[in-house]
Structures are given as structure tokens and as C-alpha cells.
C-alpha atoms as a PDB file:
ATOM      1  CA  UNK A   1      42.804 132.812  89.902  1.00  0.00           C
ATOM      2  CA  UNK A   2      44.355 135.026  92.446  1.00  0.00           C
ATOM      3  CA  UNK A   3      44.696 138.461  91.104  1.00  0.00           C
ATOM      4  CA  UNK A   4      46.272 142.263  92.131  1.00  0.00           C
ATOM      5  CA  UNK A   5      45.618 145.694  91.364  1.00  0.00           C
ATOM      6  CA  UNK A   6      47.814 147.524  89.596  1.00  0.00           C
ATOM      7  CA  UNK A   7      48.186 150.220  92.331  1.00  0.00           C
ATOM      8  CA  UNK A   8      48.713 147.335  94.947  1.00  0.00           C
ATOM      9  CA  UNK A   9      51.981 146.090  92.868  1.00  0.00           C
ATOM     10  CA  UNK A  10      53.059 149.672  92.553  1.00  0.00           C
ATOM     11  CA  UNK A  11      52.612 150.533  95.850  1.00  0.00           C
ATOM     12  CA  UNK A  12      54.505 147.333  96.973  1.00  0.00           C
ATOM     13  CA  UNK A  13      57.201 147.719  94.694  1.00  0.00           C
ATOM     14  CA  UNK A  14      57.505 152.042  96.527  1.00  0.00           C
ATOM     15  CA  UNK A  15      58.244 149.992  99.593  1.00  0.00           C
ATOM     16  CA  UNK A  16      61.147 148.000  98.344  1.00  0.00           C
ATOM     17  CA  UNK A  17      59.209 145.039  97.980  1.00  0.00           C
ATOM     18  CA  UNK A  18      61.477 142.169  95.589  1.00  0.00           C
ATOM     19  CA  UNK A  19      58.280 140.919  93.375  1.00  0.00           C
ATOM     20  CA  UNK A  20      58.745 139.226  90.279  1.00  0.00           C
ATOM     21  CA  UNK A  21      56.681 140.090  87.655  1.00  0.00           C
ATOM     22  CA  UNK A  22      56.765 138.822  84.186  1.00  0.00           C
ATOM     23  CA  UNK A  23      55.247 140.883  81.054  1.00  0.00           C
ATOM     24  CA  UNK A  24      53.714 138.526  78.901  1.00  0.00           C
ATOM     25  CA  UNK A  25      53.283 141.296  75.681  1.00  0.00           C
ATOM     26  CA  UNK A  26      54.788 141.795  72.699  1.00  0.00           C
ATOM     27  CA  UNK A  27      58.096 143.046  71.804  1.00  0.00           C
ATOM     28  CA  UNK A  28      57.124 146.096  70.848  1.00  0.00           C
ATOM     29  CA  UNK A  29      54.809 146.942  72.912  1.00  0.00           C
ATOM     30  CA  UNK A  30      57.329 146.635  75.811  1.00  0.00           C
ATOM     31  CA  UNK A  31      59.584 148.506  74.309  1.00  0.00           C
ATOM     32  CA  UNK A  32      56.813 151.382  74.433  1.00  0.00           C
ATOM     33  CA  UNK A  33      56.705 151.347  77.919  1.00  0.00           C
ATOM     34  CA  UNK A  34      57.275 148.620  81.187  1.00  0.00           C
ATOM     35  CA  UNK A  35      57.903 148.357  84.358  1.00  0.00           C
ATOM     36  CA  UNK A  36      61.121 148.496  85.592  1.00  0.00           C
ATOM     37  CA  UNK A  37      63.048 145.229  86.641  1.00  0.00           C
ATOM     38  CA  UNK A  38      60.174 143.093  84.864  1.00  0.00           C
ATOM     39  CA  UNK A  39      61.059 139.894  83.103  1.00  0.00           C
ATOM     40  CA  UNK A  40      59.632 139.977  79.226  1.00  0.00           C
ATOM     41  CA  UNK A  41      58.642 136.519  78.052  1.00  0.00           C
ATOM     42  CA  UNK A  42      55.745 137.061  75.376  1.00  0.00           C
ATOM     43  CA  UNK A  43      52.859 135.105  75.938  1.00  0.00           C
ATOM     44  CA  UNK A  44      53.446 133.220  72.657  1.00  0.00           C
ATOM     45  CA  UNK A  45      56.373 131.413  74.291  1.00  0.00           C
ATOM     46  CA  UNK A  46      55.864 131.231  77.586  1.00  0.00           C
ATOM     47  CA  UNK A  47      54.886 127.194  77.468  1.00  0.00           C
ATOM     48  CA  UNK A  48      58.675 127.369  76.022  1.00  0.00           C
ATOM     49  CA  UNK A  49      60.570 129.643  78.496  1.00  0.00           C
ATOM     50  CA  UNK A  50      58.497 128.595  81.144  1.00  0.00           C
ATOM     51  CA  UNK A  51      61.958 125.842  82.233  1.00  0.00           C
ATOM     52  CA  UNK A  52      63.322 129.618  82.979  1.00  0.00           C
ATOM     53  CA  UNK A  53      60.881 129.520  85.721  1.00  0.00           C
ATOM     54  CA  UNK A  54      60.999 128.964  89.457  1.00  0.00           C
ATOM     55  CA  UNK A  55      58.156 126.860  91.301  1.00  0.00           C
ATOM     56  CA  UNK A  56      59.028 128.553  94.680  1.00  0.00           C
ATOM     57  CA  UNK A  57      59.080 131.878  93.207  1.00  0.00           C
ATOM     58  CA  UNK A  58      56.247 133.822  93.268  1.00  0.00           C
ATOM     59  CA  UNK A  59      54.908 135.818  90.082  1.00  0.00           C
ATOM     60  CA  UNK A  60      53.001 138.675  89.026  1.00  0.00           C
ATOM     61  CA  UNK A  61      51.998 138.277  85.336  1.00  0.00           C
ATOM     62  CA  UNK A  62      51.225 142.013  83.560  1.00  0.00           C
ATOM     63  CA  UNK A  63      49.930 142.798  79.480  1.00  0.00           C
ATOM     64  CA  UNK A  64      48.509 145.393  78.415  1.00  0.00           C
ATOM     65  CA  UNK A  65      45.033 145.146  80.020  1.00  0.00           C
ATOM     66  CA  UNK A  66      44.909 142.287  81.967  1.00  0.00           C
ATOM     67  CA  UNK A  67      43.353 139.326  79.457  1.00  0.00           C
ATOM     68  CA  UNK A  68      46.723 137.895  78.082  1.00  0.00           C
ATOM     69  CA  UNK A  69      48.211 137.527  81.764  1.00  0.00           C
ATOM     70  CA  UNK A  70      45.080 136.371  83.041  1.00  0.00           C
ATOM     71  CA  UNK A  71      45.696 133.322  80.182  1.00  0.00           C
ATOM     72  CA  UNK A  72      49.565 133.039  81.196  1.00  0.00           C
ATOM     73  CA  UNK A  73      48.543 133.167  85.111  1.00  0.00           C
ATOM     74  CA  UNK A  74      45.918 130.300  84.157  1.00  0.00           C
ATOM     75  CA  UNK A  75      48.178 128.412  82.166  1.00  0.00           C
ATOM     76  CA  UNK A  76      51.317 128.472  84.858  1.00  0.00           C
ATOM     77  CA  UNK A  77      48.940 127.152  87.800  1.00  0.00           C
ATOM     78  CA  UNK A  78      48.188 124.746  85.653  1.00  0.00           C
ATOM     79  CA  UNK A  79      52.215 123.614  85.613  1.00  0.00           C
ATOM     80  CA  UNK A  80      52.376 124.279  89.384  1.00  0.00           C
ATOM     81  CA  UNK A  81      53.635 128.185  89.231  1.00  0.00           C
ATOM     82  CA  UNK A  82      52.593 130.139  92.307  1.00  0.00           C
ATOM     83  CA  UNK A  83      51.254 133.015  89.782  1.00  0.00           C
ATOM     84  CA  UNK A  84      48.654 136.372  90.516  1.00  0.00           C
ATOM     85  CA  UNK A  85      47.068 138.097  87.955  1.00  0.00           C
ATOM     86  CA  UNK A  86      47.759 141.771  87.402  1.00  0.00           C
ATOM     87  CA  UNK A  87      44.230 143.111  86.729  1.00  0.00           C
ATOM     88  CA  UNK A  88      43.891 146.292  84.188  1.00  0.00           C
ATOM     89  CA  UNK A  89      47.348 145.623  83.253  1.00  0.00           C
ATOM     90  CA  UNK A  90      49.512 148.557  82.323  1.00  0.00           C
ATOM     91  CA  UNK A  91      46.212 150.302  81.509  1.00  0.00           C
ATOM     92  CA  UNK A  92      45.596 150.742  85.059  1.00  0.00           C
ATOM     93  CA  UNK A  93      49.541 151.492  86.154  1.00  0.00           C
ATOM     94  CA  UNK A  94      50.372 154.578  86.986  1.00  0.00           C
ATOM     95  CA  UNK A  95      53.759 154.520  88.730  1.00  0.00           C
ATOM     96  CA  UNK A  96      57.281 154.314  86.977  1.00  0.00           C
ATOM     97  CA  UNK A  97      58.257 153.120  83.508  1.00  0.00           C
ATOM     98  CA  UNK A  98      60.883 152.730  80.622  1.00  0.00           C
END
């Protein structure tokens, strides 16, 4: 499973970068705090939503400390997604959020 540090997505995302990251948490724990621009499809219906869902896109899956996206990045390779692993999740992320 390919994964990324929290501090490399942030730092990427400083320079402008377009990523596409998808939080795969719960409602309310979004609403507590994300990062901006990120896609919210809870990991409970992600095999649903997943038709929402680009194969030549790129994505960065984020939860709260890393073991919920590491099962959505898992599960999305499995379907063909090009997918990375956030590791430490929003644990570990220190830049901007709303």
C-alpha cells in the first residue's frame, strides 16, 4: 500500500498542488475539523459512492489516525483506484482546517 505523511500532503497542498483527497470518517467527526477542499465519503459507504470515483484520478484517503483509510486505500486498489494512504491521519496534520 503506498502511503504519505501528513506533512508531505500539507506541504504539497502550500505549493498549490490539485490533490484529491477523500476523508473516509464520520459525519461528525468532519464536521469537528477537515481539510479544506476534501471530499467526505464515510468509510461505511464508500463500496457505494465509490461509482463517484475516477480510475485516472489519483487519491489521498485521510481518518482520523490512519487505520480506516488504510482499509478504504486497500479496498479501492482492490477496484483499480490509484489510492495512497495518509499515515497518522489528522492526528499527525498540522496545517489548515474547517
Amino acid at each position: 500500500m503506498k502511503a504519505v505523511t501528513a506533512k508531505e500532503v500539507q506541504e504539497r497542498l502550500e505549493k498549490g498542488e490539485n490533490l484529491h483527497l477523500i476523508d473516509v470518517r464520520e459525519v461528525d467527526e468532519v464536521e469537528a475539523g477537515h481539510i479544506p477542499g476534501i471530499l467526505h465519503i464515510p468509510l461505511g459507504l464508500l463500496e457505494f459512492r465509490m461509482n463517484e470515483l475516477s480510475k485516472e484520478t489519483p487519491y489521498i484517503m485521510v481518518c482520523r489516525s490512519g487505520g480506516r483509510s488504510g482499509r478504504a486505500t486497500e479496498f479501492l486498489q482492490s477496484q483499480g483506484f490509484d489510492v495512497t494512504n495518509m499515515s497518522g491521519g489528522m492526528l499527525a496534520w498540522e496545517g489548515e482546517v474547517e
